[in-house]
Protein backbone atom coordinates (compact mmCIF):
# COMPACT_ATOMS: atom_id res chain seq x y z
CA UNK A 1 70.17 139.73 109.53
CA UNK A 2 70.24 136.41 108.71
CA UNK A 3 72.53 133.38 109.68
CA UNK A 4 72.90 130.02 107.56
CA UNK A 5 73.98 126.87 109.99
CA UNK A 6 75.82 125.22 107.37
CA UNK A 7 77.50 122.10 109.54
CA UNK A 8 78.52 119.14 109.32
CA UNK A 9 78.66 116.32 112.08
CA UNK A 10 81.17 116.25 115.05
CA UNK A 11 82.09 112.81 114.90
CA UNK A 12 81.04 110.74 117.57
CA UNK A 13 79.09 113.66 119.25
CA UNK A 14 76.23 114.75 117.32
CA UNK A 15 75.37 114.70 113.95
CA UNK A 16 75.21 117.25 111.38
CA UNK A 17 71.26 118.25 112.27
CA UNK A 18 72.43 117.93 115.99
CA UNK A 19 74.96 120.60 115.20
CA UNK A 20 73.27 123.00 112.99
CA UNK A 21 70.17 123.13 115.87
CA UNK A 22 72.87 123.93 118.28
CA UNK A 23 73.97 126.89 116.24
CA UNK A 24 70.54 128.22 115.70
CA UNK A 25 69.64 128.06 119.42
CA UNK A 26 73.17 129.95 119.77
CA UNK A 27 71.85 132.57 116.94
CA UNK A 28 68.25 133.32 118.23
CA UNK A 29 69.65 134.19 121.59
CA UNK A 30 71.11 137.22 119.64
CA UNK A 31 68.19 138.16 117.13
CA UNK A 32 69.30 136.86 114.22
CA UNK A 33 67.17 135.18 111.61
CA UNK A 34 68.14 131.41 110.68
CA UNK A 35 68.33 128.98 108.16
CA UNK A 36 69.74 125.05 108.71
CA UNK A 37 71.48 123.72 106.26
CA UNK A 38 73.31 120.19 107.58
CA UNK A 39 75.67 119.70 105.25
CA UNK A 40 77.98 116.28 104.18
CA UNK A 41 80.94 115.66 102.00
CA UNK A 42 79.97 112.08 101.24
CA UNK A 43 81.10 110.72 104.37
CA UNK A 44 78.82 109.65 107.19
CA UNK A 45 75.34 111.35 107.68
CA UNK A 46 74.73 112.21 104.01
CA UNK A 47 72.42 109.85 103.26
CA UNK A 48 70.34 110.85 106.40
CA UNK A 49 71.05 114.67 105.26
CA UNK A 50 69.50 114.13 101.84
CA UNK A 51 66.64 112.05 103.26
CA UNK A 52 64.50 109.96 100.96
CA UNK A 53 62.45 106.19 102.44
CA UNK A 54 65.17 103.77 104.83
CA UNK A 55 65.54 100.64 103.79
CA UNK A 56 66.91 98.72 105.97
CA UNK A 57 68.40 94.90 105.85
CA UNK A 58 71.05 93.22 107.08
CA UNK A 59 74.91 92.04 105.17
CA UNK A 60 78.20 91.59 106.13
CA UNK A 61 80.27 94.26 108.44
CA UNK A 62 83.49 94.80 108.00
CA UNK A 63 84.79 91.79 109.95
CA UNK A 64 82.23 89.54 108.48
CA UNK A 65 79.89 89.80 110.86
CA UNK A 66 76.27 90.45 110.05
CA UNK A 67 75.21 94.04 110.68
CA UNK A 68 72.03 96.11 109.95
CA UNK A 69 72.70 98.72 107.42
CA UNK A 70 70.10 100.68 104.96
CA UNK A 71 70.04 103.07 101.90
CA UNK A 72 67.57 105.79 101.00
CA UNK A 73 65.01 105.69 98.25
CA UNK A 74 64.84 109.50 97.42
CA UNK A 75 62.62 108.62 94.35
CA UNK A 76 61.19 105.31 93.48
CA UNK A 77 64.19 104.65 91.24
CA UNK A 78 67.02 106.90 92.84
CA UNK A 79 68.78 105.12 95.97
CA UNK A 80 70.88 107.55 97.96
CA UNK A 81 73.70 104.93 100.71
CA UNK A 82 76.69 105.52 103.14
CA UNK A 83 79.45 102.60 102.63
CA UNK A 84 80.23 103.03 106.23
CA UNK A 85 76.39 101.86 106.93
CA UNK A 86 78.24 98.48 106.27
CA UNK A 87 81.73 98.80 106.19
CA UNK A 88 82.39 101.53 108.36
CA UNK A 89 85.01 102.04 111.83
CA UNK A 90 82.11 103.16 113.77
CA UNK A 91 80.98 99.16 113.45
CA UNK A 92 83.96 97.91 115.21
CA UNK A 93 84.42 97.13 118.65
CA UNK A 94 86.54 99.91 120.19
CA UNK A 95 89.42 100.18 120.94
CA UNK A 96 91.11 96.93 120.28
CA UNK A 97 88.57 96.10 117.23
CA UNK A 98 90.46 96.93 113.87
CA UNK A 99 91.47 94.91 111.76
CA UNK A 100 92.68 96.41 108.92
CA UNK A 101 94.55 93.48 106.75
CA UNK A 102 90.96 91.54 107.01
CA UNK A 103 88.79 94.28 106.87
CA UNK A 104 86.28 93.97 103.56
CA UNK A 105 83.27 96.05 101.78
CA UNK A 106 81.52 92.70 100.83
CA UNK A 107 78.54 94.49 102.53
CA UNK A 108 78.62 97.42 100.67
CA UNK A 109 78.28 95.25 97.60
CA UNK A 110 75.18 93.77 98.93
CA UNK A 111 73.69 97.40 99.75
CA UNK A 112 74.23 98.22 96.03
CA UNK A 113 72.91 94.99 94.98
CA UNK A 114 70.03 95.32 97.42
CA UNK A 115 69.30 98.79 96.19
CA UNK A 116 68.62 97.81 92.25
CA UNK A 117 66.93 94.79 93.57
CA UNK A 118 64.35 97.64 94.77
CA UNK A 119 64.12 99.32 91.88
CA UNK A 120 66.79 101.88 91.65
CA UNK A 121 68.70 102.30 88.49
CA UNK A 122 70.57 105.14 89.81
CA UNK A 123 72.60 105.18 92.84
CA UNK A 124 75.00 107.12 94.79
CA UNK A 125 77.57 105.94 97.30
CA UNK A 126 78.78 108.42 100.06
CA UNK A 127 81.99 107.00 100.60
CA UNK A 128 83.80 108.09 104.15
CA UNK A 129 84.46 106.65 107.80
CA UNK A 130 85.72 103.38 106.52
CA UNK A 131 87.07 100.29 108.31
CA UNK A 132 88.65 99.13 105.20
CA UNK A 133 91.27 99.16 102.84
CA UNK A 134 90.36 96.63 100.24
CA UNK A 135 90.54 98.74 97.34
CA UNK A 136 86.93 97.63 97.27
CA UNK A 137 87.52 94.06 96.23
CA UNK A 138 84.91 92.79 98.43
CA UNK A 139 82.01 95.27 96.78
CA UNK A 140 83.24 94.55 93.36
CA UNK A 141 83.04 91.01 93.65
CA UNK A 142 79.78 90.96 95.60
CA UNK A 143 78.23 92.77 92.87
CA UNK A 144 79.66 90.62 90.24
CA UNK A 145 78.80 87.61 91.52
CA UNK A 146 75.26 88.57 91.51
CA UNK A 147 75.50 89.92 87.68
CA UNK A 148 76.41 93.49 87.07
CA UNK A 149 75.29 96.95 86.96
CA UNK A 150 74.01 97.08 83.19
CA UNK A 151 71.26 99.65 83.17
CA UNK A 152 72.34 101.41 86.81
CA UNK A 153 74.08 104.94 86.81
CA UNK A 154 76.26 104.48 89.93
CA UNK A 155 78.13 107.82 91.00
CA UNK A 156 80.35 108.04 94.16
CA UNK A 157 80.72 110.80 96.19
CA UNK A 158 83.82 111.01 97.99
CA UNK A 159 85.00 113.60 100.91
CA UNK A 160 89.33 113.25 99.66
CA UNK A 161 90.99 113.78 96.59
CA UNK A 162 93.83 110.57 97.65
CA UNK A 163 94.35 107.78 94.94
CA UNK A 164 94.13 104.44 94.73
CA UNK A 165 97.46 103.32 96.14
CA UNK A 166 97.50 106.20 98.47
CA UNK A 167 94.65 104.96 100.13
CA UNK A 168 96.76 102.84 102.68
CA UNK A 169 99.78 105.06 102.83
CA UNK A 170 97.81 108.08 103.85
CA UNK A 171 94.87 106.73 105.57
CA UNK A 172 95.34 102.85 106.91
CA UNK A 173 97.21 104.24 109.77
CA UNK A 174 93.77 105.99 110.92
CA UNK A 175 91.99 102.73 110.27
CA UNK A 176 94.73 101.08 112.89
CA UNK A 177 97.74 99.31 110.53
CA UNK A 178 101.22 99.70 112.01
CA UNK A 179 104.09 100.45 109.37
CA UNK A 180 104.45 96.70 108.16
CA UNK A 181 100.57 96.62 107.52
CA UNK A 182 100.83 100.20 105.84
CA UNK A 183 103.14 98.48 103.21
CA UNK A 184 101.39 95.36 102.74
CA UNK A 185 98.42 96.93 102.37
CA UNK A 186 99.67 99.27 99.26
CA UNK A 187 101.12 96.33 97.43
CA UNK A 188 98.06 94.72 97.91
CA UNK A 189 96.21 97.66 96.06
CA UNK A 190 99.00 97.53 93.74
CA UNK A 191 98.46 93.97 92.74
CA UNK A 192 94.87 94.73 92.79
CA UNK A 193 95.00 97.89 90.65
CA UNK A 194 96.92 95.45 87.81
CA UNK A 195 93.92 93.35 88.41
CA UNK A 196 91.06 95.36 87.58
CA UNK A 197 93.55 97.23 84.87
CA UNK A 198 93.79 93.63 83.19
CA UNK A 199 90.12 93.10 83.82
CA UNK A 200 88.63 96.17 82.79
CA UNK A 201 91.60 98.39 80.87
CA UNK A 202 91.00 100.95 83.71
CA UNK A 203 93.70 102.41 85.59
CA UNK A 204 92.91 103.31 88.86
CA UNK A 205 96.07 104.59 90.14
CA UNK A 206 95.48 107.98 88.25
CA UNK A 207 92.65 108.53 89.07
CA UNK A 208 91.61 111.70 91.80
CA UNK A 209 89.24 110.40 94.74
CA UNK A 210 89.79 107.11 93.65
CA UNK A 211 91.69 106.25 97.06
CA UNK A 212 88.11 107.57 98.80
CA UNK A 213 87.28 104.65 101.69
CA UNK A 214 90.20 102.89 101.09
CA UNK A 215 89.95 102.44 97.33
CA UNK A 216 86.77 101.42 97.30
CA UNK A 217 85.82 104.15 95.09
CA UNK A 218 88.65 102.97 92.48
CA UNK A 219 87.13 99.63 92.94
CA UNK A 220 83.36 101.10 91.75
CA UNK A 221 85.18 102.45 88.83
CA UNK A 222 85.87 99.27 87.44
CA UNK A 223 81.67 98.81 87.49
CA UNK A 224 81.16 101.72 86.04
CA UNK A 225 81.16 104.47 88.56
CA UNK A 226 82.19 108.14 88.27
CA UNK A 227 83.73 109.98 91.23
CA UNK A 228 82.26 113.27 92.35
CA UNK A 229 82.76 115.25 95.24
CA UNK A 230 80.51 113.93 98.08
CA UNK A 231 79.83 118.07 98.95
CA UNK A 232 79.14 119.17 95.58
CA UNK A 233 76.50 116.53 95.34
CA UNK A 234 74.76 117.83 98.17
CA UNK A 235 74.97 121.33 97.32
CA UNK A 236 73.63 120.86 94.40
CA UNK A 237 70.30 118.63 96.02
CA UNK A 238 69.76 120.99 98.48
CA UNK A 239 70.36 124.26 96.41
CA UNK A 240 72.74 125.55 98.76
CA UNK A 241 73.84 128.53 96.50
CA UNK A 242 69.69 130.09 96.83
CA UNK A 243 70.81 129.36 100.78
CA UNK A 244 73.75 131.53 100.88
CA UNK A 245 72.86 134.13 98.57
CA UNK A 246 69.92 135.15 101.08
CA UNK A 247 72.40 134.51 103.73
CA UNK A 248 74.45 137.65 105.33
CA UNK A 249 76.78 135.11 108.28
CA UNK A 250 77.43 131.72 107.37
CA UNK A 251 78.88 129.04 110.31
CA UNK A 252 79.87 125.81 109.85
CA UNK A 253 82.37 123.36 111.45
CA UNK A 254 83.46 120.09 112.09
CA UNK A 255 84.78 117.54 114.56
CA UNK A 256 88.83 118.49 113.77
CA UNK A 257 90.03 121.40 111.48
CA UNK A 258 93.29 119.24 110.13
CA UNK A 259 94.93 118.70 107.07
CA UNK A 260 92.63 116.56 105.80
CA UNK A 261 90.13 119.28 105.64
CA UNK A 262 91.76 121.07 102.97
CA UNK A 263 91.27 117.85 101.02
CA UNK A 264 87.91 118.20 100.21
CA UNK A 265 85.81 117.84 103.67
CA UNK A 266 82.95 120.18 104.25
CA UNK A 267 84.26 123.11 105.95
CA UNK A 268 86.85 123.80 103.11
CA UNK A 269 84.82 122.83 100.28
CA UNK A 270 82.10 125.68 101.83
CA UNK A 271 84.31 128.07 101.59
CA UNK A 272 85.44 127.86 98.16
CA UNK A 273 81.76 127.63 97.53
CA UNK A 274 80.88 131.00 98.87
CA UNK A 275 83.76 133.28 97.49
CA UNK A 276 86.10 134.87 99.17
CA UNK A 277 83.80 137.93 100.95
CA UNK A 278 81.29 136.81 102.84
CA UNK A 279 81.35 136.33 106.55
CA UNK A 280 81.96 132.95 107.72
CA UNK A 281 82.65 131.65 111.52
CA UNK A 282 83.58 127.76 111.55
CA UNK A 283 83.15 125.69 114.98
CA UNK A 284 85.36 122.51 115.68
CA UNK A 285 85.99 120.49 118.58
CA UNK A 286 90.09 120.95 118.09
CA UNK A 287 91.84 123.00 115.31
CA UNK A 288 95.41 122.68 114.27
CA UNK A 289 97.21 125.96 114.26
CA UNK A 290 98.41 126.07 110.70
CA UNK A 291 95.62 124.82 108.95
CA UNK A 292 93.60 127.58 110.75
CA UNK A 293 96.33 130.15 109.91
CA UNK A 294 96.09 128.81 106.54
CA UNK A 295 92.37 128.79 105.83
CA UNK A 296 91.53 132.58 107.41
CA UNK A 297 94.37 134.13 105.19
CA UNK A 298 93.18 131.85 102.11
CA UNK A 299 90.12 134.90 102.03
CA UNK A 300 89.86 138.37 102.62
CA UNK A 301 86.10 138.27 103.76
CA UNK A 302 85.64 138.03 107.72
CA UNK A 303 86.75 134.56 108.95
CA UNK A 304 86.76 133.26 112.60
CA UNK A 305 87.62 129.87 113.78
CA UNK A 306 86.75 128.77 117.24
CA UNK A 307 88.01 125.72 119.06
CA UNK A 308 85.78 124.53 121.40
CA UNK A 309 87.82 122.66 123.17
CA UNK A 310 90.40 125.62 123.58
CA UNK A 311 87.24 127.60 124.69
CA UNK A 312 85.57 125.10 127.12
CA UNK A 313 88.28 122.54 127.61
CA UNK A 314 88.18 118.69 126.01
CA UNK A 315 85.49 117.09 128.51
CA UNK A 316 83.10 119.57 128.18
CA UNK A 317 83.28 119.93 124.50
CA UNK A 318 82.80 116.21 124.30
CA UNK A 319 79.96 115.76 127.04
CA UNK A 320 77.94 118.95 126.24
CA UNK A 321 78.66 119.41 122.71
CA UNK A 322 74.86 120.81 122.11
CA UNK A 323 75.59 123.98 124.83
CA UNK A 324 78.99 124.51 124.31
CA UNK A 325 78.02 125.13 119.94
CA UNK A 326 75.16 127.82 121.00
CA UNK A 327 77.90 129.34 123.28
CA UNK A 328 80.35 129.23 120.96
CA UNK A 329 77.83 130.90 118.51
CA UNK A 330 76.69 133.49 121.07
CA UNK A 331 80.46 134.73 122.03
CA UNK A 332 81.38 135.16 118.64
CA UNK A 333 77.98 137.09 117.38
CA UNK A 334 78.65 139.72 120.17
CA UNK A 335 82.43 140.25 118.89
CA UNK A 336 83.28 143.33 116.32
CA UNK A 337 85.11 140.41 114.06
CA UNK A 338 82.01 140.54 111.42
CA UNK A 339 83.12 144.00 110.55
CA UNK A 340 86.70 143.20 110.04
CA UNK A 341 88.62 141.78 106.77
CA UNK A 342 90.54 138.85 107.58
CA UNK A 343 94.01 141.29 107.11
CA UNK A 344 92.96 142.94 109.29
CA UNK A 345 91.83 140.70 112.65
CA UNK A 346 93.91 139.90 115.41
């Protein structure tokens, strides 16, 4: 028998190799045969899951402040980078550190210009974890400044579906804006979105995952840019499908099974992936009820979601992430749930 790890990264515990080691250790301990697969959605750790030669220099953070960041060479003219390598939340000082009115992806705009400088004429931008809301203004006028990106293919591979001007009403609340910055911050896209509509005769505001990193990926539009999803990209690098056809358990997970995973985040976009029949147990540090609810009865095949939290409580989930996964792993291998549809489980 043999199990994929198919993870992504638990969020400010361990990253989506950290993860999928975990649930191999976890798998072994029962005899089954493994494969890791770390997976990404676009958002932080896919550059480092698709590999390729670090680059690293430094530009502006998301305050302004000068910050190392990198991209990936994955062929002499292919450049692989994750905005929030320069403009993400992780860079600020926590808790007190956002600022979202202020907060800019000038950086990113050097990364990209930094990137063709070496020789890439085709890029890709994992867009996720962002400090900003900008609507990318600070990339897109980085770049320009510096010329343009005649000659580069630039694809962006987002982990959400949101628009442009739902950017800030759906996510700027997560990056730390109270109500009255909430608002500002959408008429500022708004004003910005007539901008690069005058500039460029591209409307943002229709477009799906153009929202991604607080617009930023509208903003790479307006350059040129098309939107992808940040998972289907990696699936098809890696050639996942090959993976999971050989594959008879899957298990992924995540930091928090939420809404927003049904928007396109890994654990979602896996599942669709694999049809509807094939085992799958999913890990996360907390789950919301109804989304869980939502996704087992969204497939016939066996589906089990484990909070690890609920299992091991909140500070040893957190602190001892690495155990509690191959625990996790090992409790549900030796339960009869593989053999049961989802209609059928308790």
């Amino acid at each position: 028998m043999r199990l994929l790890a198919a993870p992504d990264k638990f969020r400010g515990t361990l990253d989506a190799n950290g993860v999928a080691e975990a649930i191999v250790t976890g798998a072994h301990r029962c005899g089954w045969n493994t494969t890791i697969r770390p997976l990404s959605d676009g958002g932080e750790g896919f550059g480092s899951v698709l590999g390729g030669t670090k680059v690293a220099l430094t530009v502006a953070g998301p305050l302004g402040e000068p910050v190392v960041a990198s991209f990936s060479m994955l062929t002499p003219t292919t450049a692989v980078l994750e905005m929030a390598s320069a403009a993400g939340r992780h860079l600020l000082v926590a808790p007190q550190g956002d600022d979202p009115l202020r907060a800019s992806t000038k950086g990113v705009g050097e990364l990209i210009n930094a990137a063709v400088r070496h020789g890439a004429t085709s890029i890709t931008v994992g867009c996720g974890g962002s400090a900003t809301t900008d609507g990318g203004q600070g990339a897109v006028d980085e770049i320009l400044a510096r010329g343009d990106l005649t000659g580069v293919t630039l694809m962006v591979a987002t982990d959400v579906t949101t628009t442009f001007l739902d950017a800030a009403t759906t996510f700027a609340s997560q990056k730390g804006a109270n109500p009255r910055q909430v608002r500002a911050l959408r008429e500022r896209l708004s004003e910005l979105a007539d901008h690069y509509l005058e500039r460029t005769g591209i409307d943002v505001t229709s477009l799906p995952r153009s929202g991604a990193a607080g617009g930023l990926a509208g903003g790479l539009v307006t350059l040129g840019a098309t939107l992808c999803s940040g998972f289907d990209v990696l699936a098809d690098s890696v050639d996942l499908r090959s993976d999971v056809a050989a594959s008879d358990l899957i298990v992924t997970g995540e930091g928090h099974l939420d809404a927003t995973t049904l928007e396109g985040k890994t654990v979602w976009s896996l599942l669709e992936f694999v049809g509807p029949d094939l085992p799958i147990l999913i890990l996360c540090g907390q789950v919301e009820a109804d989304v869980e609810e939502f996704v087992i009865k969204s497939r016939p095949g066996p589906t089990k979601v484990l909070s690890l939290s609920q299992l091991f409580g909140q500070d040893r989930s957190r602190h001892e992430t690495t155990d509690v996964i191959s625990d996790a792993v090992e409790f549900a291998l030796h339960g009869d749930w593989l053999t049961q549809s989802s209609s059928t489980m308790p």
